[in-house]
C-alpha atoms as a PDB file:
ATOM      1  CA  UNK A   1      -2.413 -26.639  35.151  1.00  0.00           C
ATOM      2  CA  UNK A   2       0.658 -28.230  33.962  1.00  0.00           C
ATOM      3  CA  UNK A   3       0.065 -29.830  30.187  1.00  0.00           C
ATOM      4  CA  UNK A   4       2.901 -31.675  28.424  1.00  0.00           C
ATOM      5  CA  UNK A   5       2.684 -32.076  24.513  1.00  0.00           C
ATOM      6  CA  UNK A   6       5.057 -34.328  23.025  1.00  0.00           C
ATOM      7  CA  UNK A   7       6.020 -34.068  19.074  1.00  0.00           C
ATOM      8  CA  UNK A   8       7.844 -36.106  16.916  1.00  0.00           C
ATOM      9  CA  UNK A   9       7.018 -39.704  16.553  1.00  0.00           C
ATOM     10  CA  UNK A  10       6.867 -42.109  13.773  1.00  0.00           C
ATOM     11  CA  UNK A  11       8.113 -44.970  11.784  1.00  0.00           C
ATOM     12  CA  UNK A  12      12.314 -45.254  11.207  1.00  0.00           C
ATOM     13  CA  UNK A  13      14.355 -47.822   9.888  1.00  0.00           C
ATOM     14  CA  UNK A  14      17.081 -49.294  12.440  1.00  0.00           C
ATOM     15  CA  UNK A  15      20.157 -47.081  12.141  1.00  0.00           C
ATOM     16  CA  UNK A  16      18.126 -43.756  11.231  1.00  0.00           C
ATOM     17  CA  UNK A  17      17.161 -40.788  13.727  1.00  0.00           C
ATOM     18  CA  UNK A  18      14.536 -38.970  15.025  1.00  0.00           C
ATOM     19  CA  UNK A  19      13.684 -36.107  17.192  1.00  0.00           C
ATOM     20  CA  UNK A  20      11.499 -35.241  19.888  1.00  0.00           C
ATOM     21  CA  UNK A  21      10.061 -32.515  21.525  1.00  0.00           C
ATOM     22  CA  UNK A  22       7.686 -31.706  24.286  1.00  0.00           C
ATOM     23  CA  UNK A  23       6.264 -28.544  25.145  1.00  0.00           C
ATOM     24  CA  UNK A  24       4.945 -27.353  28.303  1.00  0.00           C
ATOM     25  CA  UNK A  25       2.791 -25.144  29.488  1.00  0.00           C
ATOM     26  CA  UNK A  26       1.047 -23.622  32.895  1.00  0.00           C
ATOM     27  CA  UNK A  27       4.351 -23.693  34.550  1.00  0.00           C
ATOM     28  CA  UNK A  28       7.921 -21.815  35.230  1.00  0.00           C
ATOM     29  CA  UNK A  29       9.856 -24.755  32.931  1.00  0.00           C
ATOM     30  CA  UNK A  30      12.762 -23.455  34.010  1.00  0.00           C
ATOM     31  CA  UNK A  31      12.075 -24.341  37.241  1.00  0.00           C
ATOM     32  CA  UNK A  32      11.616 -28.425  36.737  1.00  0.00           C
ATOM     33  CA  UNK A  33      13.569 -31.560  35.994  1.00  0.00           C
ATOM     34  CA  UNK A  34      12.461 -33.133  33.087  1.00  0.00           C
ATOM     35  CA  UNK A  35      12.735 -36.611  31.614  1.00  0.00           C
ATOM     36  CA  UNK A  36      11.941 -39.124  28.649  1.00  0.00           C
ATOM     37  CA  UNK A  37      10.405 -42.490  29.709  1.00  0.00           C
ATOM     38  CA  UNK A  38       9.161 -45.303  27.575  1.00  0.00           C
ATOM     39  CA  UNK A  39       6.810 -48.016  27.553  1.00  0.00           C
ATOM     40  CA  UNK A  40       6.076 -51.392  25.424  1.00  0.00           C
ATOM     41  CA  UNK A  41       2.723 -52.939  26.197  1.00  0.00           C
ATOM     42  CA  UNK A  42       2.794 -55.882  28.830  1.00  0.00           C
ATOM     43  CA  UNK A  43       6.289 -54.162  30.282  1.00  0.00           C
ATOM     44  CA  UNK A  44       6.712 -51.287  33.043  1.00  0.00           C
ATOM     45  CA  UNK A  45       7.438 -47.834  32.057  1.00  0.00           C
ATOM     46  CA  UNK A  46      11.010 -47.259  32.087  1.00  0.00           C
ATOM     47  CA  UNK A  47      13.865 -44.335  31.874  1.00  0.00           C
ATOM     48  CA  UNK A  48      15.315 -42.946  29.057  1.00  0.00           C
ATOM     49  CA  UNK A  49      16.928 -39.767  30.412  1.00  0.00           C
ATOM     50  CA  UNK A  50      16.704 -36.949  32.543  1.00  0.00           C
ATOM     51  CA  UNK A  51      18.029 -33.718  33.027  1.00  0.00           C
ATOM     52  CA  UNK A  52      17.816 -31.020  35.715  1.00  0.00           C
ATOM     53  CA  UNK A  53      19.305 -27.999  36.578  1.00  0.00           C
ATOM     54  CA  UNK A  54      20.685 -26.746  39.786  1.00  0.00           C
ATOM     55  CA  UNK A  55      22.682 -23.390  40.579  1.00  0.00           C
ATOM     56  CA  UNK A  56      22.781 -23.023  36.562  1.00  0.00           C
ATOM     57  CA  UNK A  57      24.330 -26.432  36.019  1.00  0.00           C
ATOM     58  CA  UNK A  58      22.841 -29.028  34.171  1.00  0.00           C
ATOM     59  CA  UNK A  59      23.224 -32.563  34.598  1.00  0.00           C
ATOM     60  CA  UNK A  60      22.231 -35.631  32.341  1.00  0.00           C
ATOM     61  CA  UNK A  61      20.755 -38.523  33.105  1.00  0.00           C
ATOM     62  CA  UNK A  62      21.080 -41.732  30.973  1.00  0.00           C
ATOM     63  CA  UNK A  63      19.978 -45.470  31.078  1.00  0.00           C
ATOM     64  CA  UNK A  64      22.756 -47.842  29.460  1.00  0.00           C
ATOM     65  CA  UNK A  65      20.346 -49.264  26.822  1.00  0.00           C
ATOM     66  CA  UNK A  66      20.417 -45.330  25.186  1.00  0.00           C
ATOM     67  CA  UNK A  67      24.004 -43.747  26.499  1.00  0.00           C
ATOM     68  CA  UNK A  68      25.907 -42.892  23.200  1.00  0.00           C
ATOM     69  CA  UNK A  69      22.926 -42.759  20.900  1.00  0.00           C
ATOM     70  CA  UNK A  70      20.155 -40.267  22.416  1.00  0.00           C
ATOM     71  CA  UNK A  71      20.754 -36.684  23.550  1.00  0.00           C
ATOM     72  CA  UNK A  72      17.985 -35.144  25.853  1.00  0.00           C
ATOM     73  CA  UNK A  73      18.250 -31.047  25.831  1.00  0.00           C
ATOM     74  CA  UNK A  74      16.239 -28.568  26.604  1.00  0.00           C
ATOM     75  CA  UNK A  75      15.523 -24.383  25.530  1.00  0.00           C
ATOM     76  CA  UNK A  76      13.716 -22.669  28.492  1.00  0.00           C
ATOM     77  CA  UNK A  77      13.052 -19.888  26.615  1.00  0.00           C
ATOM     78  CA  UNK A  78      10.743 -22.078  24.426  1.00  0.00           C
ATOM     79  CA  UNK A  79       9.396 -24.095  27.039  1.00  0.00           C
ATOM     80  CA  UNK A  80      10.650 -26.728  25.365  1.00  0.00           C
ATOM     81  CA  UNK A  81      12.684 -30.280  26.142  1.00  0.00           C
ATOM     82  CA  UNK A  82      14.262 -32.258  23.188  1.00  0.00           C
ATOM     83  CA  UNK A  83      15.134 -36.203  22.349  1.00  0.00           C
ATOM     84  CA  UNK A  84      17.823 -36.524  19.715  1.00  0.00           C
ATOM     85  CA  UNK A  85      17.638 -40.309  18.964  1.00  0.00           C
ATOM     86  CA  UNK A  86      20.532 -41.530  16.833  1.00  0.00           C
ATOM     87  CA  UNK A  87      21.757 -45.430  15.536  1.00  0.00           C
ATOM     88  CA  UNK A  88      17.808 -46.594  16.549  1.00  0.00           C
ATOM     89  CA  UNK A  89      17.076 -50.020  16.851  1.00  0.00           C
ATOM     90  CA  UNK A  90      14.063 -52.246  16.329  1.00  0.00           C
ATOM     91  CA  UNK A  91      14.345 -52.406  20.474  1.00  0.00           C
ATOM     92  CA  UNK A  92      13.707 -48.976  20.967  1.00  0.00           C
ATOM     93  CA  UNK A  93      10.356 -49.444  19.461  1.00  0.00           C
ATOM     94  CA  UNK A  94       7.844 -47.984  22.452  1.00  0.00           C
ATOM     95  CA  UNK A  95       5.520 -45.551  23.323  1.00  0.00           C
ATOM     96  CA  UNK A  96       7.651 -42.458  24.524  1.00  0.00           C
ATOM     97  CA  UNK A  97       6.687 -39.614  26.907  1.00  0.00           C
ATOM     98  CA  UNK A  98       7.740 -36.448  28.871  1.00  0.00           C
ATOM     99  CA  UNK A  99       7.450 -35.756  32.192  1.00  0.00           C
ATOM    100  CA  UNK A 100       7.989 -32.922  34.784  1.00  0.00           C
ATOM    101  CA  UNK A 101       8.951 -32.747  38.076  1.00  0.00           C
ATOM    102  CA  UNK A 102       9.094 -29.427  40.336  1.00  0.00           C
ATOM    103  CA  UNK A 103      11.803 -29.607  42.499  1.00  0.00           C
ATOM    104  CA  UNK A 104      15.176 -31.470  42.647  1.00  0.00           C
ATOM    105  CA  UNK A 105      15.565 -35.345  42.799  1.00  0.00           C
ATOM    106  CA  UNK A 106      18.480 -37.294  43.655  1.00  0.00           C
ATOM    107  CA  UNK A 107      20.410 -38.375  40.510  1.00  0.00           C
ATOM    108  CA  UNK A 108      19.541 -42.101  41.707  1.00  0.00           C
ATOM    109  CA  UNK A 109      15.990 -41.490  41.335  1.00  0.00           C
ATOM    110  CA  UNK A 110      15.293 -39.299  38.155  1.00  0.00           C
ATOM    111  CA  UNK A 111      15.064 -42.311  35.777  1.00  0.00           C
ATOM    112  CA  UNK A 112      12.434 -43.739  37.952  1.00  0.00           C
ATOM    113  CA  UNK A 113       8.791 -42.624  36.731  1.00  0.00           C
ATOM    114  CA  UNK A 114       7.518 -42.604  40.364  1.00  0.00           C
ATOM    115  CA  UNK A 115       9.165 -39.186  41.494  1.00  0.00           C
ATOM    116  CA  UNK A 116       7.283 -36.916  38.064  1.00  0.00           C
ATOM    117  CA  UNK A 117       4.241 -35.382  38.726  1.00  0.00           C
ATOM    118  CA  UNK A 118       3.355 -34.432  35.003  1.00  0.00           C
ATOM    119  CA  UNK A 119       2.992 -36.560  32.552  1.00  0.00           C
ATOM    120  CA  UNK A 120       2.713 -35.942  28.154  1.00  0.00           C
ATOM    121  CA  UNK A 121       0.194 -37.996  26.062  1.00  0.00           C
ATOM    122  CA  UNK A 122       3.078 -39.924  24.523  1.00  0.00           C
ATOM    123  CA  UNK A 123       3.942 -40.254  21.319  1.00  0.00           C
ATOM    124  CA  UNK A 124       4.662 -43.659  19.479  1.00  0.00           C
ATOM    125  CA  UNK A 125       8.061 -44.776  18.047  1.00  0.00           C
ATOM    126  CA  UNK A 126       8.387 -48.127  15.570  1.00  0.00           C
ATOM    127  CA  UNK A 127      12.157 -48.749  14.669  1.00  0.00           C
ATOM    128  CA  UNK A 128      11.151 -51.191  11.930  1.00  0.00           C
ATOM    129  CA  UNK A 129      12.948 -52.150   8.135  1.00  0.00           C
END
């Protein structure tokens, strides 16, 4: 069984950073696309950013409300994908998770949350002064 365990939430004034990670296990990580999605209550879940590898290339994924400011990465060998979130604003303030998907998606389609098939508990960010 797939399990996805994100890390790193918490309270940050607008302008600071934060970090986040989410660790899988019961699966070849390598081997999926992975991606940061958020949610506010009341709204749908949307796309941060993605990234996926194919034929030992990776290629990023970002939605225009986060380009510039958050880096996604990821260390196979730890089983491990990353959020660097820089220059945060009160806007960003959601409910963020991880999710996993299997095999390759278009580019068009890997900030939609449809396409993942594993989902993390979330973790909560509040970008408040």
């Amino acid at each position: 069984e797939v399990q996805l365990v994100e890390s790193g939430g918490g309270l940050v004034q607008p302008g600071g950073s934060l970090r986040f990670s989410c660790t899988a296990s019961g699966c070849t990580f390598s081997n999926y696309g992975m991606g940061w999605f958020r949610q506010v209550p009341g709204k749908e879940r949307e796309g941060v950013a993605a990234l996926y590898v194919s034929s030992g290339l990776s290629t990023t994924s970002y939605s225009d409300s986060v380009q510039g400011r958050f880096t996604i990465s990821r260390d196979n060998a730890k089983n491990t994908l990353y959020l660097q979130m820089n220059s945060l604003k009160p806007e960003d303030t959601a409910m963020y998770y991880c999710a996993a998907k299997p095999s390759w998606i278009p580019g068009a389609q890997r900030l939609q949350p449809q396409p993942y098939n594993y989902w993390g508990q979330g973790t909560q960010v509040t970008v408040s002064s």
